[in-house]
PDB file of N, CA and C in Angstrom:
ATOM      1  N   UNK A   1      -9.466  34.153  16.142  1.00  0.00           N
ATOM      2  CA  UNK A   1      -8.538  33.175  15.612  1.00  0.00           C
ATOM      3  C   UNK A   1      -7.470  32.825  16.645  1.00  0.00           C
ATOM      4  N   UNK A   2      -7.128  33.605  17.078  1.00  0.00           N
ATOM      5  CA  UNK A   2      -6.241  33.574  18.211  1.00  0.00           C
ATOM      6  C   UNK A   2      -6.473  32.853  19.485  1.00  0.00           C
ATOM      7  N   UNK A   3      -7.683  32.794  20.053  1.00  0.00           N
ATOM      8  CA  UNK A   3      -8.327  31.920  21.138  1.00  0.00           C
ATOM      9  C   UNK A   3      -8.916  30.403  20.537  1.00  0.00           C
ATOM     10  N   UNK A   4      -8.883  30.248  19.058  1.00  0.00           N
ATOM     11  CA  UNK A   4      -9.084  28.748  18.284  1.00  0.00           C
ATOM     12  C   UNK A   4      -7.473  28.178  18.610  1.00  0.00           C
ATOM     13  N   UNK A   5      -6.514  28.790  18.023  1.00  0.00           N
ATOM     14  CA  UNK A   5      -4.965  28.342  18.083  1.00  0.00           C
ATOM     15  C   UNK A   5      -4.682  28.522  19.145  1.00  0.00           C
ATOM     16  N   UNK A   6      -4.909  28.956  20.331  1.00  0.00           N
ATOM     17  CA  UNK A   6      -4.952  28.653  22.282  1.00  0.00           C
ATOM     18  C   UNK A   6      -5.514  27.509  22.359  1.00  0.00           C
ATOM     19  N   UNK A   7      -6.764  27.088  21.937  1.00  0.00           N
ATOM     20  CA  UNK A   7      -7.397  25.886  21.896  1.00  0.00           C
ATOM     21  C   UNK A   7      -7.017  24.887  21.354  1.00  0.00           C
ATOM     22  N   UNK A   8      -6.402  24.615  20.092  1.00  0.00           N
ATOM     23  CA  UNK A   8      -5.296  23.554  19.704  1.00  0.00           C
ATOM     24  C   UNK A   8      -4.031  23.726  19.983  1.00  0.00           C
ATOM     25  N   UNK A   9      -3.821  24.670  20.395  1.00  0.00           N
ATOM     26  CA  UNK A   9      -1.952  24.163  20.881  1.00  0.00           C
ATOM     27  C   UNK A   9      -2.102  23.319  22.199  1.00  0.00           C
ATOM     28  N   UNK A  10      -3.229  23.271  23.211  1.00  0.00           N
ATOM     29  CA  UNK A  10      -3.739  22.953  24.162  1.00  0.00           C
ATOM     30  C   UNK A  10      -4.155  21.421  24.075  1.00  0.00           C
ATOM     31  N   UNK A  11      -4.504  20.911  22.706  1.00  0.00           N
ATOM     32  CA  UNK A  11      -5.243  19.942  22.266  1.00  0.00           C
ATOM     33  C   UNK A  11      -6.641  20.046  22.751  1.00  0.00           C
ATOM     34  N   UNK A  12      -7.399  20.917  22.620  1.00  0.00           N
ATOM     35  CA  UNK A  12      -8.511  20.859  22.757  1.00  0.00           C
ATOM     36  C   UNK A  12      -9.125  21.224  21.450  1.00  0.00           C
ATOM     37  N   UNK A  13      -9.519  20.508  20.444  1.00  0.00           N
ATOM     38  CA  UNK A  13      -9.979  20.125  19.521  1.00  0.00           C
ATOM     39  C   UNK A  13     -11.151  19.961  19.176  1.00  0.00           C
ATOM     40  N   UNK A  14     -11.873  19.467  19.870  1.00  0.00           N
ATOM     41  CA  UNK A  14     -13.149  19.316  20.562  1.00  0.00           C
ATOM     42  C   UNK A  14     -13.788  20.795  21.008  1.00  0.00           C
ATOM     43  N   UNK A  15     -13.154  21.390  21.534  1.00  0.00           N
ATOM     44  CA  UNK A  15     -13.672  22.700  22.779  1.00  0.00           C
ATOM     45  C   UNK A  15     -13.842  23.640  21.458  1.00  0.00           C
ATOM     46  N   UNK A  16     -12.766  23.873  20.552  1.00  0.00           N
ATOM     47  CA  UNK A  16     -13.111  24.249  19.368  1.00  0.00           C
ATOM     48  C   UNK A  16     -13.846  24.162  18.546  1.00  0.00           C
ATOM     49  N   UNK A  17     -13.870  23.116  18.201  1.00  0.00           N
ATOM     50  CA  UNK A  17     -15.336  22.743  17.333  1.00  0.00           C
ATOM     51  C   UNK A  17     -16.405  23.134  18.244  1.00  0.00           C
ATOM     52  N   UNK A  18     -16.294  22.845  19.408  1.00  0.00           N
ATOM     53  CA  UNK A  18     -17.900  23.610  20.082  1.00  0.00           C
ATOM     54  C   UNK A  18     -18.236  25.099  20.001  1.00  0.00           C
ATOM     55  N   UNK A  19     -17.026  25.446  20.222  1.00  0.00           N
ATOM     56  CA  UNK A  19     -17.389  27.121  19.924  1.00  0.00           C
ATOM     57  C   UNK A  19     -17.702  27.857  18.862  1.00  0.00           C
ATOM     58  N   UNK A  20     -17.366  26.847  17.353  1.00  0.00           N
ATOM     59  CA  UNK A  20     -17.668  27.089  16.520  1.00  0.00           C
ATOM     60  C   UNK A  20     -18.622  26.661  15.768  1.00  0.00           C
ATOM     61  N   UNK A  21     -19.236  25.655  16.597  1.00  0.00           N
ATOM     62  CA  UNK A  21     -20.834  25.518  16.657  1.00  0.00           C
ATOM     63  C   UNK A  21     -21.745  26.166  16.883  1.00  0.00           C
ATOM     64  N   UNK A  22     -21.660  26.497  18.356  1.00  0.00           N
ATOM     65  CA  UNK A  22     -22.732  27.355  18.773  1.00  0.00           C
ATOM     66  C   UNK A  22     -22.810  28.817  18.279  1.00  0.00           C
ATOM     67  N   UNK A  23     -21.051  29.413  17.834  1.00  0.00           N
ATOM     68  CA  UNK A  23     -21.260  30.396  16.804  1.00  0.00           C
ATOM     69  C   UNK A  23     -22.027  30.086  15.565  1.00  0.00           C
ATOM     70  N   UNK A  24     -22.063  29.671  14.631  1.00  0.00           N
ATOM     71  CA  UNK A  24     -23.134  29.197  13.450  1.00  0.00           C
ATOM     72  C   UNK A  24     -24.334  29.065  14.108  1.00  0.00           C
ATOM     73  N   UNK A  25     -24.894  28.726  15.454  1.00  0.00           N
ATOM     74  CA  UNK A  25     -26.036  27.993  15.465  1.00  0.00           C
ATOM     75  C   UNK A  25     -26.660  29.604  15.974  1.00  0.00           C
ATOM     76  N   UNK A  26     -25.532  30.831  16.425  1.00  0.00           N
ATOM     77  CA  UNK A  26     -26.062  32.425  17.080  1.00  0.00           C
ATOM     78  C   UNK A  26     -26.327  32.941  15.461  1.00  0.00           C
ATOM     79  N   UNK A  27     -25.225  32.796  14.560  1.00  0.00           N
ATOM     80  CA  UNK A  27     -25.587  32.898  13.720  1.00  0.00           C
ATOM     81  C   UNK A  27     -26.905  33.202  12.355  1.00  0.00           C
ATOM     82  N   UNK A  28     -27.060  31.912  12.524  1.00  0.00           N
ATOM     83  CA  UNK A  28     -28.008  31.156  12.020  1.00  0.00           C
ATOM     84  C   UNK A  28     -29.524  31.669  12.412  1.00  0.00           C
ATOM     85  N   UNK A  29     -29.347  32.028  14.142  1.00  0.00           N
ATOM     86  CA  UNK A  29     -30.966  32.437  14.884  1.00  0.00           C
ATOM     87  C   UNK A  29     -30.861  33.749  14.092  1.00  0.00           C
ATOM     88  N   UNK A  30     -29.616  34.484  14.925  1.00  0.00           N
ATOM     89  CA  UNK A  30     -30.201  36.154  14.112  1.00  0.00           C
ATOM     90  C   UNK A  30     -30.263  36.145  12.548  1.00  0.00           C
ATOM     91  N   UNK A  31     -30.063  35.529  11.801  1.00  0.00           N
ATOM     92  CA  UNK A  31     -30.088  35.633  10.621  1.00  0.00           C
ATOM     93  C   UNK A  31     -31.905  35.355  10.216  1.00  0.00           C
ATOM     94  N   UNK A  32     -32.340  34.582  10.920  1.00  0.00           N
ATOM     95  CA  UNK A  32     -33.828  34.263  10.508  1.00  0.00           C
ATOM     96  C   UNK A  32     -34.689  35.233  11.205  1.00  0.00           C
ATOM     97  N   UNK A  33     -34.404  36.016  11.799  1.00  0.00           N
ATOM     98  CA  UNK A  33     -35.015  37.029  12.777  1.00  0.00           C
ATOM     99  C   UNK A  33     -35.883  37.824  11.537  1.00  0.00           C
ATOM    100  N   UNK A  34     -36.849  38.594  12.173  1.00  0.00           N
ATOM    101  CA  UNK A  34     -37.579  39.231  10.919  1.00  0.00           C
ATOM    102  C   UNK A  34     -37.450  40.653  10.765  1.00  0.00           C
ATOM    103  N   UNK A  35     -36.599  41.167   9.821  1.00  0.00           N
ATOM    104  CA  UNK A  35     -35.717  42.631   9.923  1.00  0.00           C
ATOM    105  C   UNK A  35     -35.292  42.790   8.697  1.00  0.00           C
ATOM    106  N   UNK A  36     -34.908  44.172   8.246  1.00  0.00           N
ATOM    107  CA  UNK A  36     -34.390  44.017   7.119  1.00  0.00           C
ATOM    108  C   UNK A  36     -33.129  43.056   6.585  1.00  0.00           C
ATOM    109  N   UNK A  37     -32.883  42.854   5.854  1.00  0.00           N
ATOM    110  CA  UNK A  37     -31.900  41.451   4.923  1.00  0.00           C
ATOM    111  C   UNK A  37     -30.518  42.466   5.983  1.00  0.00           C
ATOM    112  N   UNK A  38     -30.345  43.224   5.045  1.00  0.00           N
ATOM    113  CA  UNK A  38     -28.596  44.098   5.609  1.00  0.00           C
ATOM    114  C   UNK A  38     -28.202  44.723   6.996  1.00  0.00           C
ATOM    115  N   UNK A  39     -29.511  44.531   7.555  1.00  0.00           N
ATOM    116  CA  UNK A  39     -29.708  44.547   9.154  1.00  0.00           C
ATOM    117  C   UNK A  39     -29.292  43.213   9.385  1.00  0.00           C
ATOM    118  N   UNK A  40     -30.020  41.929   9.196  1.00  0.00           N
ATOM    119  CA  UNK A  40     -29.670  40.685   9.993  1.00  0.00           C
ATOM    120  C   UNK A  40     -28.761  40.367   9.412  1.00  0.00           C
ATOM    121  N   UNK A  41     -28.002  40.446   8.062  1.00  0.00           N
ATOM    122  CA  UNK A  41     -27.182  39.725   8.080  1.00  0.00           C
ATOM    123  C   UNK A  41     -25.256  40.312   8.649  1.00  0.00           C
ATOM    124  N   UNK A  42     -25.651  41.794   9.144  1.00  0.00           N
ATOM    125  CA  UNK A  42     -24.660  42.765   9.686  1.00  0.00           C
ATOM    126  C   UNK A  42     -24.643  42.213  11.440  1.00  0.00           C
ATOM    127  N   UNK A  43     -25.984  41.871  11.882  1.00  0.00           N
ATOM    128  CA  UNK A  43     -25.877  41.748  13.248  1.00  0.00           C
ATOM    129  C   UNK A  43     -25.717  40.325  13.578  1.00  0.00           C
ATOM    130  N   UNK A  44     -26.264  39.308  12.019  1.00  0.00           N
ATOM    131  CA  UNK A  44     -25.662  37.837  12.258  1.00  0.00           C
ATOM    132  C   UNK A  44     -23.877  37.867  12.282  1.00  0.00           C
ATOM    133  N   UNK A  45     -23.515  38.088  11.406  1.00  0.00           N
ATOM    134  CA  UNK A  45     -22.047  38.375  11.521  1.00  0.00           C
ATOM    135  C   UNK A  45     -21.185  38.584  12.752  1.00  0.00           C
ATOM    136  N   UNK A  46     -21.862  40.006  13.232  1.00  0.00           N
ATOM    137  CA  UNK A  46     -21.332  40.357  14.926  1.00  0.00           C
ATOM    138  C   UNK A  46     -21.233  39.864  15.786  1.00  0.00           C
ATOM    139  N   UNK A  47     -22.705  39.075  15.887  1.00  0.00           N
ATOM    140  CA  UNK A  47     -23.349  38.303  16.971  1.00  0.00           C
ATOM    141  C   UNK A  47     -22.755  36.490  16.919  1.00  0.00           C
ATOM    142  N   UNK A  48     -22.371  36.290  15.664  1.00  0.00           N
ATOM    143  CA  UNK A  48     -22.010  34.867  15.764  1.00  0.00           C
ATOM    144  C   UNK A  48     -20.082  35.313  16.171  1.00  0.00           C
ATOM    145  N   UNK A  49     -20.038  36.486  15.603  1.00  0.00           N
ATOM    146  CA  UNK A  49     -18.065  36.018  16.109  1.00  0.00           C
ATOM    147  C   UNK A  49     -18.081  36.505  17.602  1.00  0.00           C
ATOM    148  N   UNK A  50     -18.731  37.253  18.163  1.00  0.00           N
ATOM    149  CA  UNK A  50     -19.101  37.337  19.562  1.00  0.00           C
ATOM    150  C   UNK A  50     -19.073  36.279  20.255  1.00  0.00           C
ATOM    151  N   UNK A  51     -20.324  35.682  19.864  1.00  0.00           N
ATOM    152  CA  UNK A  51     -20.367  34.380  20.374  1.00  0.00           C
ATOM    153  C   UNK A  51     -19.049  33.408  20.538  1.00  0.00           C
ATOM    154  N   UNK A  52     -18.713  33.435  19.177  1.00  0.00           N
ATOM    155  CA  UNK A  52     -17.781  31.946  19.138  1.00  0.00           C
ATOM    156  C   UNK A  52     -16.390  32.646  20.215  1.00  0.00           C
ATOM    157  N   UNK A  53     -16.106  34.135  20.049  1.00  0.00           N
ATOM    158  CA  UNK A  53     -15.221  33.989  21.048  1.00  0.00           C
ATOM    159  C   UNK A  53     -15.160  34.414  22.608  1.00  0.00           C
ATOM    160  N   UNK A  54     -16.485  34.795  22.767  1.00  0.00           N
ATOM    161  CA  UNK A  54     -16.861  34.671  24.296  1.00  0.00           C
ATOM    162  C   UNK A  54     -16.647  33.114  24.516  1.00  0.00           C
ATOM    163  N   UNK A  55     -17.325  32.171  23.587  1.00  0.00           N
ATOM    164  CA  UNK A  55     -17.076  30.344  23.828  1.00  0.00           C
ATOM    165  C   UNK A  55     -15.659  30.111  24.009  1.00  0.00           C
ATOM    166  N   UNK A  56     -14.952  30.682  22.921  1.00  0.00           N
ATOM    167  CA  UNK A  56     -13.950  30.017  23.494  1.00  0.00           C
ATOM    168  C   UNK A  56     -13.114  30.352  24.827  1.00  0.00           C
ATOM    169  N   UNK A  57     -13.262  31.982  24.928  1.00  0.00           N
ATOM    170  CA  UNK A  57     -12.085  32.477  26.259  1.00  0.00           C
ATOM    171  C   UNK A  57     -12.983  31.946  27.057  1.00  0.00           C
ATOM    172  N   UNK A  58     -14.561  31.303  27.456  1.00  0.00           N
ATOM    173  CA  UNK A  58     -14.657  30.185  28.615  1.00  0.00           C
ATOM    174  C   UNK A  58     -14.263  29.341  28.811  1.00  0.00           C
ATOM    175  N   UNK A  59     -14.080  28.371  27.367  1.00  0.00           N
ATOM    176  CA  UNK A  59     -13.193  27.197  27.635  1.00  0.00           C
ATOM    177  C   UNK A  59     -12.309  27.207  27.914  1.00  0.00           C
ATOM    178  N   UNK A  60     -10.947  28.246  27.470  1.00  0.00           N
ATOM    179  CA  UNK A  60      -9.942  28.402  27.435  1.00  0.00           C
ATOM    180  C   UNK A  60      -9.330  28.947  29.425  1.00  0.00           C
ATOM    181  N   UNK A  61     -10.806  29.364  29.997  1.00  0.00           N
ATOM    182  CA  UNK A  61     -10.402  30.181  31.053  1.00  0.00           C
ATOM    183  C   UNK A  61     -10.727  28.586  32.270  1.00  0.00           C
ATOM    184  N   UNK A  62     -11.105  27.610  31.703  1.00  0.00           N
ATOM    185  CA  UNK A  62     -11.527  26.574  32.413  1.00  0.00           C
ATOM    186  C   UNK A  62     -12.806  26.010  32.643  1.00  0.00           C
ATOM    187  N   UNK A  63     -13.917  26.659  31.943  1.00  0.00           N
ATOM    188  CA  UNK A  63     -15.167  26.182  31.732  1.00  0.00           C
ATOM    189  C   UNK A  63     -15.349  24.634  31.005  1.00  0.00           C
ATOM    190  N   UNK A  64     -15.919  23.704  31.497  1.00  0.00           N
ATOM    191  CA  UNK A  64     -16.202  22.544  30.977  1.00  0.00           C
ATOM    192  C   UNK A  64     -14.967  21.960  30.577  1.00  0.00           C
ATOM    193  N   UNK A  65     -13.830  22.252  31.993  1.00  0.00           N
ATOM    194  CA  UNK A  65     -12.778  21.480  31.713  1.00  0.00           C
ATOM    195  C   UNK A  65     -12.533  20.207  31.621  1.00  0.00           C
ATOM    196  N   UNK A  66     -11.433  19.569  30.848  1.00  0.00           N
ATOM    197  CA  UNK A  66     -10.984  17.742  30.486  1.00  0.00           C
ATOM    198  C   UNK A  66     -10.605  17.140  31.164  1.00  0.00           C
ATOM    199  N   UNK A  67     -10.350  16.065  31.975  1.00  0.00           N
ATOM    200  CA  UNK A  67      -8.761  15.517  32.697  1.00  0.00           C
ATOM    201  C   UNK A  67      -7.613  16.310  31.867  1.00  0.00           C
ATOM    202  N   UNK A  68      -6.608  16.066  32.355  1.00  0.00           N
ATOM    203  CA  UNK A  68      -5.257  16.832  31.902  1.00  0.00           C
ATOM    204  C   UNK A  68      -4.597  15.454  31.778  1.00  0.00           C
ATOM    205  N   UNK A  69      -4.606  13.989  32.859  1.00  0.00           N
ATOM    206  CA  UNK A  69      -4.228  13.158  32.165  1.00  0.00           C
ATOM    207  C   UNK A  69      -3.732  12.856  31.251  1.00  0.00           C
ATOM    208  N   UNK A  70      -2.763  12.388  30.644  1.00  0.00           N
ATOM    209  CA  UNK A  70      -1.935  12.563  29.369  1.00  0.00           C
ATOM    210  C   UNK A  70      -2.670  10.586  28.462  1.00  0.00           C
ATOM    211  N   UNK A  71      -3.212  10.726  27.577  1.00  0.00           N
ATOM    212  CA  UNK A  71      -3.556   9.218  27.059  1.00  0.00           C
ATOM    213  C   UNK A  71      -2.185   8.823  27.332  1.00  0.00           C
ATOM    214  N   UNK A  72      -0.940   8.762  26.691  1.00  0.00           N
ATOM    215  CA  UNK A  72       0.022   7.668  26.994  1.00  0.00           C
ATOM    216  C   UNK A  72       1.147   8.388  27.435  1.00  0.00           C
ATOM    217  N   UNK A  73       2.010   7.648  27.970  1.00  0.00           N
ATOM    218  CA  UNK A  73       3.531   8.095  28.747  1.00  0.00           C
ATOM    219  C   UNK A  73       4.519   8.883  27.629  1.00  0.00           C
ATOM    220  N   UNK A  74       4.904   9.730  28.371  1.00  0.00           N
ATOM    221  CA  UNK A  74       5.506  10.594  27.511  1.00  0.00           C
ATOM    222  C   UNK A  74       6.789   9.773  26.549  1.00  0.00           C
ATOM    223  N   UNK A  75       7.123   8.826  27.682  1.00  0.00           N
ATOM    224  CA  UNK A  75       8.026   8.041  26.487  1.00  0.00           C
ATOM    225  C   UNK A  75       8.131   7.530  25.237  1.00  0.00           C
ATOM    226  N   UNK A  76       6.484   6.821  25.076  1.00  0.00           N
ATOM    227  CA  UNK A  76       6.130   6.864  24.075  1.00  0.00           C
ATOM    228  C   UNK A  76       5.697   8.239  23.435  1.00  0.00           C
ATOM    229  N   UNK A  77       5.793   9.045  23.361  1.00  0.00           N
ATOM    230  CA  UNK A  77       5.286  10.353  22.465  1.00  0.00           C
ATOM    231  C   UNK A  77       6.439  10.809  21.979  1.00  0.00           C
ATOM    232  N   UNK A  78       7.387  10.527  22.469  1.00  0.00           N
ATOM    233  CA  UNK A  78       8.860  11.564  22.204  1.00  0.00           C
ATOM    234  C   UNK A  78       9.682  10.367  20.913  1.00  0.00           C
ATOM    235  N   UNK A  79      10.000  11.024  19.796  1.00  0.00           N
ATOM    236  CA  UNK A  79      10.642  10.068  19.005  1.00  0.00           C
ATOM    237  C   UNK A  79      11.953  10.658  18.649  1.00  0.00           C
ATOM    238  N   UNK A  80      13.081   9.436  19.234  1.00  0.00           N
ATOM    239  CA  UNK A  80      14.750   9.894  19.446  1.00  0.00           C
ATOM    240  C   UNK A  80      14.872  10.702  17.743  1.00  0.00           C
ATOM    241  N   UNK A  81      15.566  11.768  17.683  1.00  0.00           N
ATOM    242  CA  UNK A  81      16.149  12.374  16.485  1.00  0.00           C
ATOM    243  C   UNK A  81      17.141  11.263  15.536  1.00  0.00           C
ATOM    244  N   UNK A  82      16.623  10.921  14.339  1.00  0.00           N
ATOM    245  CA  UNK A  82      17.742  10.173  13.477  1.00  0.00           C
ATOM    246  C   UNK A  82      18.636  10.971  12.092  1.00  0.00           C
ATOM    247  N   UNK A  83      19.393  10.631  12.433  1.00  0.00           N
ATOM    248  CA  UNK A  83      19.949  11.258  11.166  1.00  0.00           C
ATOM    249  C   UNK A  83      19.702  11.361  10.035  1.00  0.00           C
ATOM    250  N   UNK A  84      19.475  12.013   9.207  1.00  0.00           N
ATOM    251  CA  UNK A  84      19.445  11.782   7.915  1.00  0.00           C
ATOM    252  C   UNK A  84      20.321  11.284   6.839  1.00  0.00           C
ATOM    253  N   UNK A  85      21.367  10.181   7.273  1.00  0.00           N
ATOM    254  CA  UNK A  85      22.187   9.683   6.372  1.00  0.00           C
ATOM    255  C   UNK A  85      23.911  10.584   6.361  1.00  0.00           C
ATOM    256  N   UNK A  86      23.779  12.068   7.162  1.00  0.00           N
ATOM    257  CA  UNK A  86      24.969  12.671   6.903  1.00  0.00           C
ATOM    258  C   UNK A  86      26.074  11.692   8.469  1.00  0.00           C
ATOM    259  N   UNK A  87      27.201  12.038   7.559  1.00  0.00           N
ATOM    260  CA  UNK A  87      28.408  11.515   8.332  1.00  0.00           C
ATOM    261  C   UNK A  87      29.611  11.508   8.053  1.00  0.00           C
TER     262      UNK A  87
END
């Protein structure tokens, strides 16, 4: 959880959702594997949060990095503080 909220304070939004893709999709394989039920579904569990956060501390470490480019000027992003009516 902690390397998802590294990933959006970052705005990488995207990089997140990928990692939490390909976790479901590690998931998903060991779960169909042919083994007992409380075997695969103990080592699907492991194996998919493994996954998703080995994915993310790559992204997070610079794997399949973005531009850093900012879409618009910070001027526009910043909105002056208004009062709320006190005075």
């Amino acid at each position: 959880m902690v390397l998802g909220q590294a990933l959006l304070a970052l705005d990488r939004h995207r990089a997140q959702a990928l990692a939490w893709t390909v976790g479901v999709a590690a998931l998903v394989a060991v779960t169909l594997l042919p083994a007992p039920v409380t075997l695969r579904v103990e080592l699907a569990y492991a194996i998919g949060s493994v996954v998703v956060a080995g994915t993310m501390a790559v992204l997070l470490r610079g794997g399949f990095r973005r531009p850093t480019t900012p879409s618009r000027p910070l001027a526009d992003a910043v909105t002056p503080a208004v009062s709320g009516g006190i005075r």
